[in-house]
N, C-alpha and C. Protein backbone atom coordinates (compact mmCIF):
# COMPACT_ATOMS: atom_id res chain seq x y z
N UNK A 1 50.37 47.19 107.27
CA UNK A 1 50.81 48.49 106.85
C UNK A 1 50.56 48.61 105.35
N UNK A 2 50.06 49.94 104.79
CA UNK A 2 49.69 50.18 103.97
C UNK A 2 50.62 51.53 103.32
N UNK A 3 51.10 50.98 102.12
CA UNK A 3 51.71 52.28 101.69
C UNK A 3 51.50 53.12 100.29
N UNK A 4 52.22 54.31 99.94
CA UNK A 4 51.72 54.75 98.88
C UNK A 4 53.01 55.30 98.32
N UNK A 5 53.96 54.94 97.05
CA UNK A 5 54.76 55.46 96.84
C UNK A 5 54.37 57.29 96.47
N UNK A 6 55.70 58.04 96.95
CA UNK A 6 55.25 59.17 96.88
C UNK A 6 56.76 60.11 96.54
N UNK A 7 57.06 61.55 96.05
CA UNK A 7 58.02 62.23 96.14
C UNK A 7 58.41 62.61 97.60
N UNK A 8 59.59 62.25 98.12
CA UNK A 8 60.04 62.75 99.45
C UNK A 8 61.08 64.01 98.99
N UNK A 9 60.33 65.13 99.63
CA UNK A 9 61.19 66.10 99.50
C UNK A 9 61.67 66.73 100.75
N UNK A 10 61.21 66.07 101.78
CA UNK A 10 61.71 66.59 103.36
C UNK A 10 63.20 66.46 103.73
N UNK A 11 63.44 67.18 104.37
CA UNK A 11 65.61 67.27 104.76
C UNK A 11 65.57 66.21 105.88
N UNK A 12 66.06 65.13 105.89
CA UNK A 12 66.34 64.05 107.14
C UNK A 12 67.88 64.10 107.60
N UNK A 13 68.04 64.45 108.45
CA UNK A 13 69.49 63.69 109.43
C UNK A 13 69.51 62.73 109.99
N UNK A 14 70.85 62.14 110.29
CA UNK A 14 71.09 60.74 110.34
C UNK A 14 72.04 60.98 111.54
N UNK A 15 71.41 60.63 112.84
CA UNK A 15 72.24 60.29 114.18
C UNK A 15 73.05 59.05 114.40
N UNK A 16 73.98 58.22 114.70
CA UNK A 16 74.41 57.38 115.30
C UNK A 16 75.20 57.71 116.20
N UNK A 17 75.12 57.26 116.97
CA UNK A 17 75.41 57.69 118.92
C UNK A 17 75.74 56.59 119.44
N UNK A 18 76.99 56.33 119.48
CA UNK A 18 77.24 55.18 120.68
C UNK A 18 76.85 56.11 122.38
N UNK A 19 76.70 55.01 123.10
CA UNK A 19 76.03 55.29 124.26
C UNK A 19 76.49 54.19 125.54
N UNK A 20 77.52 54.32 125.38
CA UNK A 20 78.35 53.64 126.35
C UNK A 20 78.70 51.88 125.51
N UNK A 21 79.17 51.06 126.38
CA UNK A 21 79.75 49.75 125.61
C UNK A 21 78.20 49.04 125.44
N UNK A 22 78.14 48.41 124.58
CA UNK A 22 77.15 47.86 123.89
C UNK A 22 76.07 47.87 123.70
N UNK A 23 75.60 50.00 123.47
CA UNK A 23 74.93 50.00 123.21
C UNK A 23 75.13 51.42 121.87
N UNK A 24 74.06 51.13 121.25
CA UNK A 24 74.52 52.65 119.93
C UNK A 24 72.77 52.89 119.69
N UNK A 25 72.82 53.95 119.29
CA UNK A 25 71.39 54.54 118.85
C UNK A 25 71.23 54.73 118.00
N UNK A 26 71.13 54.32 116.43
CA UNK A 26 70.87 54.42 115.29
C UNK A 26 69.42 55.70 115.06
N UNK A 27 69.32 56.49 114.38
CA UNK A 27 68.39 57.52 114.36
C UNK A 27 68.12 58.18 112.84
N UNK A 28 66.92 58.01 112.01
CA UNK A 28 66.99 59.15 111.60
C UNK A 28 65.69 59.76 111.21
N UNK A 29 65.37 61.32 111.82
CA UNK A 29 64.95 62.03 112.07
C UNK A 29 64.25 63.60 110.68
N UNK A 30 63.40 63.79 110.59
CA UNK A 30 63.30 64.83 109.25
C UNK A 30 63.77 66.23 110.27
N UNK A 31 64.29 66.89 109.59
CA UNK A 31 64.86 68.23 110.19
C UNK A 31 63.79 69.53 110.89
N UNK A 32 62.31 68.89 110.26
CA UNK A 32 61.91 70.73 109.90
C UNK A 32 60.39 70.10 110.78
N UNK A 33 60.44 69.15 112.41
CA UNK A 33 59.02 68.61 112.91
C UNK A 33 58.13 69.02 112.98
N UNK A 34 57.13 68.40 113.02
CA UNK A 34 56.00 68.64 112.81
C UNK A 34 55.46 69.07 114.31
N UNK A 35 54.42 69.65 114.92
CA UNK A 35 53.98 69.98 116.28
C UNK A 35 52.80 69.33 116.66
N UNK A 36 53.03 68.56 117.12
CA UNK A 36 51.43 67.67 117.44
C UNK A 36 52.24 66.29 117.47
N UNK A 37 51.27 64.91 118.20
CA UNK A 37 51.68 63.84 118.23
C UNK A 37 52.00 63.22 116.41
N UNK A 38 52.13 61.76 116.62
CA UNK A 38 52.69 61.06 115.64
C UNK A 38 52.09 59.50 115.73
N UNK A 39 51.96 59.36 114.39
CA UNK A 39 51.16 57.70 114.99
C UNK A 39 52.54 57.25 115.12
N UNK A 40 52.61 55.87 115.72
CA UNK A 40 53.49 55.33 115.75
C UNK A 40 53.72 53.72 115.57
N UNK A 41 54.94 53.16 114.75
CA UNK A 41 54.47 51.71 114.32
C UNK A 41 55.83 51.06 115.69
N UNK A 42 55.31 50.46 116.49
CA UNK A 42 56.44 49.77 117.39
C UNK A 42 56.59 48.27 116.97
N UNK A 43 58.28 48.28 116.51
CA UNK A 43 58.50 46.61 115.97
C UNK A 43 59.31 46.11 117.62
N UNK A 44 59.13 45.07 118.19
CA UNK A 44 59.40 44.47 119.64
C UNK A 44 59.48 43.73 119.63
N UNK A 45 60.76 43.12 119.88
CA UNK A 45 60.72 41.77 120.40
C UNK A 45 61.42 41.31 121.63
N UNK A 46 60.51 42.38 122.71
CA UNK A 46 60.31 42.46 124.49
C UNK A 46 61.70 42.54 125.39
N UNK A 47 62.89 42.63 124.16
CA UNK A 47 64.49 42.31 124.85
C UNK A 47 64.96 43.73 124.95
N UNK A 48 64.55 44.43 124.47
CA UNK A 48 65.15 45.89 124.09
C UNK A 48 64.11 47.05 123.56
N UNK A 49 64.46 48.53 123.98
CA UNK A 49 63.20 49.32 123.50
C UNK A 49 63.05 48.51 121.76
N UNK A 50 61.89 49.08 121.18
CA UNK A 50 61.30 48.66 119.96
C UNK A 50 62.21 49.82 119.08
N UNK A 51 61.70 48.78 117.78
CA UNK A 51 62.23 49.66 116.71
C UNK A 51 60.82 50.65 116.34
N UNK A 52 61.12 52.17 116.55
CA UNK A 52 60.05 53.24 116.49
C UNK A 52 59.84 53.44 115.07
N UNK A 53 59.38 53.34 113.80
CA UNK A 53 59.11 54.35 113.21
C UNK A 53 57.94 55.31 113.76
N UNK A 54 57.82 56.86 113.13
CA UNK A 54 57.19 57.61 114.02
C UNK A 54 56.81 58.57 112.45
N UNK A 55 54.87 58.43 112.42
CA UNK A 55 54.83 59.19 111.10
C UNK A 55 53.45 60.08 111.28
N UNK A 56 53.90 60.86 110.37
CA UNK A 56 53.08 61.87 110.16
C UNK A 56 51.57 61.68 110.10
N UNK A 57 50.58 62.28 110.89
CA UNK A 57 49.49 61.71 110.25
C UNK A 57 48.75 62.44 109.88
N UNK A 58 49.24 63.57 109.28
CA UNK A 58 48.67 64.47 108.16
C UNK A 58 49.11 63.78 107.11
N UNK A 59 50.70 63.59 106.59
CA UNK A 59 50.54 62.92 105.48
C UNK A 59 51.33 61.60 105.25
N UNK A 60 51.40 60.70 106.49
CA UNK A 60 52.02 59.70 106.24
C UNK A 60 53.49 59.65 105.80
N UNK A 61 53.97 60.26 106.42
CA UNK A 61 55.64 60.30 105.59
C UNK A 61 56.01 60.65 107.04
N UNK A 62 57.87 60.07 106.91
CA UNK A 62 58.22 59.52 108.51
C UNK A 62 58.90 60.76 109.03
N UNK A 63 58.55 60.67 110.64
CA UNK A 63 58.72 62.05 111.20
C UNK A 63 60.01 61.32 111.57
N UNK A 64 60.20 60.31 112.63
CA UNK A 64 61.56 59.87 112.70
C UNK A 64 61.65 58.30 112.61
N UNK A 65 62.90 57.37 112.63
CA UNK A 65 63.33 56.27 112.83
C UNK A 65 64.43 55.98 113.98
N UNK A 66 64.07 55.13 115.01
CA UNK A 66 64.94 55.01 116.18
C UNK A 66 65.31 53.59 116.53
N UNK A 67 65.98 53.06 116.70
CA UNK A 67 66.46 52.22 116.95
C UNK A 67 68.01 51.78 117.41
N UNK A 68 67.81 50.71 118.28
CA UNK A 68 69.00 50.62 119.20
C UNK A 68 69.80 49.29 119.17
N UNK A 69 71.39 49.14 118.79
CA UNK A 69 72.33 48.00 119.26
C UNK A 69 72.14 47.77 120.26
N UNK A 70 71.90 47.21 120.78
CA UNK A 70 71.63 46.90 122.50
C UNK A 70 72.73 45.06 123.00
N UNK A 71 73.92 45.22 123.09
CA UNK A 71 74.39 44.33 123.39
C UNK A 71 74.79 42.89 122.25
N UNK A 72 74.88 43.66 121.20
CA UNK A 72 74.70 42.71 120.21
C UNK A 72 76.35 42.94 119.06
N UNK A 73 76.79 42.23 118.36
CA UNK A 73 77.41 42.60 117.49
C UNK A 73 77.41 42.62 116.47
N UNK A 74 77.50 43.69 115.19
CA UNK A 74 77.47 43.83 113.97
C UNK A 74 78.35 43.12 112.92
N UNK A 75 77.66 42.05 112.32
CA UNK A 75 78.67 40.96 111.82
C UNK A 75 78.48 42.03 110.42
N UNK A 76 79.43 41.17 109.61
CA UNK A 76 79.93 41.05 108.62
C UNK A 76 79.19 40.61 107.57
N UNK A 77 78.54 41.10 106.64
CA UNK A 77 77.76 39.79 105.58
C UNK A 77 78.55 39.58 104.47
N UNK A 78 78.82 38.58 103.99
CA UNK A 78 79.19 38.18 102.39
C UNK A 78 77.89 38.09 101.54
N UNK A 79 76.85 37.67 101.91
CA UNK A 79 76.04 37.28 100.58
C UNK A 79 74.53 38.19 101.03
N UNK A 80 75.17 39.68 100.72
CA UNK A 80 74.49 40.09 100.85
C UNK A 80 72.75 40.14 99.90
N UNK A 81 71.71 40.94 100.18
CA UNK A 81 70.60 40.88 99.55
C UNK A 81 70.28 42.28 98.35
N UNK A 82 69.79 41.53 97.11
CA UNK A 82 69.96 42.81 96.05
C UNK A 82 68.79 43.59 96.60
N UNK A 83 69.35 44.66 96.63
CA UNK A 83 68.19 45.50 97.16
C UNK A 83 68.14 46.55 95.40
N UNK A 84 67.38 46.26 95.28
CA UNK A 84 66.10 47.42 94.61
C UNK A 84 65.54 48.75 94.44
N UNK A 85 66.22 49.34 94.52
CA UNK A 85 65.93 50.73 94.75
C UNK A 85 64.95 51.62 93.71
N UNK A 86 63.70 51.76 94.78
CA UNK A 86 62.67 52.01 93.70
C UNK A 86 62.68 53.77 93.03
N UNK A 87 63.59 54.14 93.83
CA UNK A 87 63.64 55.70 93.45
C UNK A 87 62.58 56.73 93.70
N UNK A 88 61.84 56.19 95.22
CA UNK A 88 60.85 57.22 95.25
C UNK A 88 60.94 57.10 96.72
N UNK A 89 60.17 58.18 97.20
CA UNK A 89 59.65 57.72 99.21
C UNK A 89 58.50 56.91 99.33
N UNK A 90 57.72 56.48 100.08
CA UNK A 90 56.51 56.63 100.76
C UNK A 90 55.88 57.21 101.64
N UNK A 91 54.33 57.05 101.83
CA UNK A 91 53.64 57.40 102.87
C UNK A 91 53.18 56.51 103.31
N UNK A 92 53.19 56.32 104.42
CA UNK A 92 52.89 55.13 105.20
C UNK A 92 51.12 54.88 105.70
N UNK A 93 50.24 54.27 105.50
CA UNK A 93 49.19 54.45 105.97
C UNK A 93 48.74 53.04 106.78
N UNK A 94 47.80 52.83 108.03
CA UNK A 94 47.40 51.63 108.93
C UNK A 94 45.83 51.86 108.90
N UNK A 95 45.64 51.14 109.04
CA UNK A 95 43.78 51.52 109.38
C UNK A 95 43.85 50.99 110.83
N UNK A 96 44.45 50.54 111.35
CA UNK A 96 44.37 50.62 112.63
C UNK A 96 45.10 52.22 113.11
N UNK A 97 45.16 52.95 112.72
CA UNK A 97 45.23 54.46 113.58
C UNK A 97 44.25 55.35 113.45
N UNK A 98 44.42 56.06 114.11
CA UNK A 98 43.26 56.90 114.37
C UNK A 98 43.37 57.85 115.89
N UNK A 99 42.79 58.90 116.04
CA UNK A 99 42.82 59.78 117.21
C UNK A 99 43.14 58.97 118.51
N UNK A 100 42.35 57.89 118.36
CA UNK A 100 42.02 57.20 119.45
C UNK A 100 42.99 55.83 119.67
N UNK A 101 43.86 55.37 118.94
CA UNK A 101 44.73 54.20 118.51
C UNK A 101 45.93 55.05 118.05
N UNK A 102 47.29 55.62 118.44
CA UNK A 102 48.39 56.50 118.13
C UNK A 102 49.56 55.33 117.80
N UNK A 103 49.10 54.27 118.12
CA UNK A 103 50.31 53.49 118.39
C UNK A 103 49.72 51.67 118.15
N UNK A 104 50.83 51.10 117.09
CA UNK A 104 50.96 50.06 116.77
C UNK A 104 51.98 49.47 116.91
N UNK A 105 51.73 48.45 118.03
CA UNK A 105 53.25 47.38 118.01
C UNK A 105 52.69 45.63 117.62
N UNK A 106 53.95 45.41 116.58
CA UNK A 106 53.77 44.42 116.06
C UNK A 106 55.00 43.71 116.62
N UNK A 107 55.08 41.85 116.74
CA UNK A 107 56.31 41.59 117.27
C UNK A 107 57.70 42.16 115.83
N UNK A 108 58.73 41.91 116.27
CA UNK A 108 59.79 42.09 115.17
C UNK A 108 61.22 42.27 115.15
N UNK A 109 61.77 41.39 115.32
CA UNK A 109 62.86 40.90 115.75
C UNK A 109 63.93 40.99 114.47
N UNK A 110 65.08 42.49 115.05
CA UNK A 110 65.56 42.54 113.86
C UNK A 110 67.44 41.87 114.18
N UNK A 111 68.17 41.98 112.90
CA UNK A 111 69.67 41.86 113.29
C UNK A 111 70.07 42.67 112.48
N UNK A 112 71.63 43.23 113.07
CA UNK A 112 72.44 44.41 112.14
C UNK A 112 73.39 43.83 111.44
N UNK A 113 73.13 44.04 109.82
CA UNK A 113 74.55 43.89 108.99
C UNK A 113 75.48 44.70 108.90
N UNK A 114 76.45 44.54 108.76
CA UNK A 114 77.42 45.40 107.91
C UNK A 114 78.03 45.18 106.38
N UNK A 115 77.92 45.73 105.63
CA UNK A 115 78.43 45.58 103.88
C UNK A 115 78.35 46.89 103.46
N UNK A 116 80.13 46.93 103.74
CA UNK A 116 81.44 47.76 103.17
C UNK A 116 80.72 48.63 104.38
N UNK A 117 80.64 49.71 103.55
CA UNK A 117 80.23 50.92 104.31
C UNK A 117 78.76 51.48 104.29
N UNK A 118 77.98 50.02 104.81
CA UNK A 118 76.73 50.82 104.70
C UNK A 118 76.08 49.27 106.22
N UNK A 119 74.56 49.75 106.97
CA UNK A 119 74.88 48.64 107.77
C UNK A 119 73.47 48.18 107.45
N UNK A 120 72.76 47.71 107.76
CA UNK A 120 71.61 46.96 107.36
C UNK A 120 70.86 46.44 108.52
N UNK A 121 69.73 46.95 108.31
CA UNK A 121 69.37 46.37 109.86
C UNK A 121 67.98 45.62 109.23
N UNK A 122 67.86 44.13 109.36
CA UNK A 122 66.78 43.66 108.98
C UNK A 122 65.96 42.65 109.63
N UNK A 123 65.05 41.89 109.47
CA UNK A 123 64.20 41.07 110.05
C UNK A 123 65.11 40.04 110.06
N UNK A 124 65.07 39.19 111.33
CA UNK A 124 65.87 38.62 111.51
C UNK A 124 65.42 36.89 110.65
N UNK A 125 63.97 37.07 110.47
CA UNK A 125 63.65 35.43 109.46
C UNK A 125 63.56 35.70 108.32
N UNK A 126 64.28 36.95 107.38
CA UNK A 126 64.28 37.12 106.05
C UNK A 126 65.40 36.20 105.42
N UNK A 127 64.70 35.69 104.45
CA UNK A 127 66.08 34.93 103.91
C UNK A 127 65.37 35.28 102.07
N UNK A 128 65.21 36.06 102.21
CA UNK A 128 64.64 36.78 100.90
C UNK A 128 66.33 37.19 100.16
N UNK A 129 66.51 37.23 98.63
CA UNK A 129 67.75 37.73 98.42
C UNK A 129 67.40 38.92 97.64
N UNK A 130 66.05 39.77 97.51
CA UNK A 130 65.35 40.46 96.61
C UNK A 130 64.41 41.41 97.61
N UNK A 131 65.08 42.54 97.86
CA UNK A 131 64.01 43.89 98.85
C UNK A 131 64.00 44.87 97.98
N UNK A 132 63.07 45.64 98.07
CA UNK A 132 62.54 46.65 97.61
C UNK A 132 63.67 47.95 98.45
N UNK A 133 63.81 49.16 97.87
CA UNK A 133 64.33 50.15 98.62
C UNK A 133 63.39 51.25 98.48
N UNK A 134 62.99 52.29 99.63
CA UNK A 134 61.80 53.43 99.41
C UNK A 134 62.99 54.43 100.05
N UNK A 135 63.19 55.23 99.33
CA UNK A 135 63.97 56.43 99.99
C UNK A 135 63.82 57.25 100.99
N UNK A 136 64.39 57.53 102.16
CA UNK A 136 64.16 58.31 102.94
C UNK A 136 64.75 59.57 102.63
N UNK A 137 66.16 59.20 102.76
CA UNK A 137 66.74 60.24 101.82
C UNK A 137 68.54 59.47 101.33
N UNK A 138 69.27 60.27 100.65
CA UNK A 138 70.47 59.87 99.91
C UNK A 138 70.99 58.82 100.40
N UNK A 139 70.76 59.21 101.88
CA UNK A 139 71.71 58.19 102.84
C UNK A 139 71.02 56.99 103.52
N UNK A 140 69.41 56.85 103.37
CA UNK A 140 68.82 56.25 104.34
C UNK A 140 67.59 55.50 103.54
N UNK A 141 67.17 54.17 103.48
CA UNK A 141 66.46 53.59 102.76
C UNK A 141 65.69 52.43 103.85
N UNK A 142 64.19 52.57 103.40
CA UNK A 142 63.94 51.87 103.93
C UNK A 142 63.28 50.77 102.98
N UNK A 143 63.49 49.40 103.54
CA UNK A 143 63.81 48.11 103.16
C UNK A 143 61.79 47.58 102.81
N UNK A 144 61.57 46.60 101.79
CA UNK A 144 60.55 46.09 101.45
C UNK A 144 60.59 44.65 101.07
N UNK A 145 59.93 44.46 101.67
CA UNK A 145 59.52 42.45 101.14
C UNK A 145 57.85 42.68 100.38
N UNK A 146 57.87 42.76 99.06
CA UNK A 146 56.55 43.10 98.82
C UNK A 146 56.06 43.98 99.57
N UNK A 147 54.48 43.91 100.08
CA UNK A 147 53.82 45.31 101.21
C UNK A 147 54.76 45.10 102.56
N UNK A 148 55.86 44.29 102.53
CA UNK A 148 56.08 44.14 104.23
C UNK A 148 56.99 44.77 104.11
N UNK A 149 57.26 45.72 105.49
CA UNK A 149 58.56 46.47 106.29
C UNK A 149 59.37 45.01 106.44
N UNK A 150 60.62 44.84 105.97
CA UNK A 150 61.87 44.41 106.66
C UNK A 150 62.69 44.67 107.36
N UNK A 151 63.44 46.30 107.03
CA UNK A 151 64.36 46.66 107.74
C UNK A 151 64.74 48.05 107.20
N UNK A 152 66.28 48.41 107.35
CA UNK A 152 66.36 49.66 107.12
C UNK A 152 67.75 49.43 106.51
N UNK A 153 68.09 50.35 105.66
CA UNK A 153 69.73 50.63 105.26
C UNK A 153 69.77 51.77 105.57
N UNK A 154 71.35 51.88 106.48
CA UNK A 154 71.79 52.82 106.07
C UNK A 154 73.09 52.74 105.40
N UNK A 155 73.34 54.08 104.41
CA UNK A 155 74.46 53.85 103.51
C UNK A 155 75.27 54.71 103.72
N UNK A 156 76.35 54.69 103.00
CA UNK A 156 77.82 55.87 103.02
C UNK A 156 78.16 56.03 104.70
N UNK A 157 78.25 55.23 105.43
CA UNK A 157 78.41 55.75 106.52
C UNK A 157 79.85 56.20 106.57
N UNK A 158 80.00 57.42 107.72
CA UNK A 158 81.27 58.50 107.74
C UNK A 158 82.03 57.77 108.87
N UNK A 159 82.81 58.31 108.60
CA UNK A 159 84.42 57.91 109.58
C UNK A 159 84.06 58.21 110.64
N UNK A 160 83.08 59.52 111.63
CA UNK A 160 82.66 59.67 112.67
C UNK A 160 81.60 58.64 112.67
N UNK A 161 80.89 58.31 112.09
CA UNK A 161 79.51 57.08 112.14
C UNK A 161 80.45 56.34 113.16
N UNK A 162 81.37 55.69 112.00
CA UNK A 162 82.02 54.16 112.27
C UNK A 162 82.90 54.10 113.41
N UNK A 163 83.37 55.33 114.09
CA UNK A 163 83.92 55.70 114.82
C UNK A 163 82.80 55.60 116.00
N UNK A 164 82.34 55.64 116.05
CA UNK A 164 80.64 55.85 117.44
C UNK A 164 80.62 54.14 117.28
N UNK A 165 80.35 53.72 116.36
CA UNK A 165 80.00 52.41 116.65
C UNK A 165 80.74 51.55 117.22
N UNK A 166 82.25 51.52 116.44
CA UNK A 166 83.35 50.90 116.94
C UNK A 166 83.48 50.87 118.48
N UNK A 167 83.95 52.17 118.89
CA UNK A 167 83.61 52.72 120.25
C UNK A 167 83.01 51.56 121.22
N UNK A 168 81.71 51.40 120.81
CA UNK A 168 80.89 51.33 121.76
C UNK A 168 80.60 49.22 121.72
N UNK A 169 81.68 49.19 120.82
CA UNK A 169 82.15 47.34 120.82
C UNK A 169 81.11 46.53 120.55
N UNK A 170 80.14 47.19 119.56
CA UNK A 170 79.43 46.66 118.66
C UNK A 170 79.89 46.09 117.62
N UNK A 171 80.82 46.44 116.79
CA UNK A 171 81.57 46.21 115.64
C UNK A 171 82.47 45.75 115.58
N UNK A 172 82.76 44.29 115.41
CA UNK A 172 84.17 43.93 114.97
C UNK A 172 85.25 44.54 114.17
C-alpha cells in the first residue's frame, strides 16, 4: 500500500453496533457516497469476515471502514503505544488495482484495545511503541508503522458507543 498524505475534508460517521452476544460491528463510513464500486483492501485472518477498508478510486480517500468483535474480548492496555498524530488524512493508492483487480486481501490478524475512552484495534504482532496517526476524522485515526497499515483508533467514545459494546460481552 501506497499512500499520499493529503487534506481530508469529507464528513465521516462512526457506527458501533453490538449485534447480539459476542459480536459488535465497529464502522466508519464518509456521509456524502460515492456511486460506483470501490477498490477494496481485505485484512483476513480466515476466522471472521475481514477487516474492509473500502476506497475511493477516483481519489483514494476512504469510502468506509468495517470491522467486527467476533467472539473476542476487549482487554484493557496499560502500556499503551505513543501514537503520533500527523495532522493530516491520506489517500490511499495499490498498484495492484485497477478495473480489472477491485479487491486486495492481505493476511492480518488484528486485536482490540481499550485505553480510557478510546479502543484500538491493531495488528496483533506489533510490538512497536511508536505509530503514526492519519486522520480520518476528529474521532477516527488510522494507525501507521512507517508505509504499513497497523490498525485503527477510535477515540472519545460516547456512553451509547460503550453501552453497545458492553451489551454485547465484549468488554470487561
Amino acid at each position: 500500500m501506497k499512500f499520499e498524505k493529503v487534506f481530508n475534508n469529507k464528513k465521516y460517521i462512526r457506527k458501533i453496533e453490538g449485534m447480539g452476544e459476542g459480536l459488535v460491528l465497529f464502522e466508519i463510513s464518509v456521509v456524502d457516497k460515492r456511486i460506483g464500486q470501490n477498490y477494496h483492501l481485505f485484512y483476513e485472518d480466515k476466522r471472521k469476515p475481514p477487516l474492509d477498508i473500502a476506497i475511493n478510486p477516483e481519489d483514494g480517500m476512504i469510502e468506509y471502514i468495517s470491522y467486527f468483535v467476533q467472539d473476542e474480548i476487549i482487554n484493557n492496555i496499560s502500556d499503551t503505544p505513543v501514537i503520533i498524530d500527523e495532522g493530516m488524512g491520506i489517500s490511499i493508492y495499490n498498484q495492484d488495482f485497477d478495473e480489472n483487480n477491485m479487491n486486495v486481501t492481505v493476511d492480518g490478524k488484528f486485536k482490540f484495545w481499550k485505553s480510557e475512552n478510546a479502543i484500538l484495534v491493531l495488528k496483533d504482532d506489533i510490538e512497536e511503541r511508536v505509530l503514526n496517526a492519519y486522520r480520518i476524522n476528529d474521532l477516527n485515526n488510522l494507525l501507521f508503522l512507517g508505509d504499513d497499515f497497523v490498525g485503527i483508533e477510535f477515540k472519545n467514545l460516547n456512553q451509547e458507543e460503550m453501552i453497545e459494546i458492553k451489551n454485547s460481552k465484549c468488554l470487561l
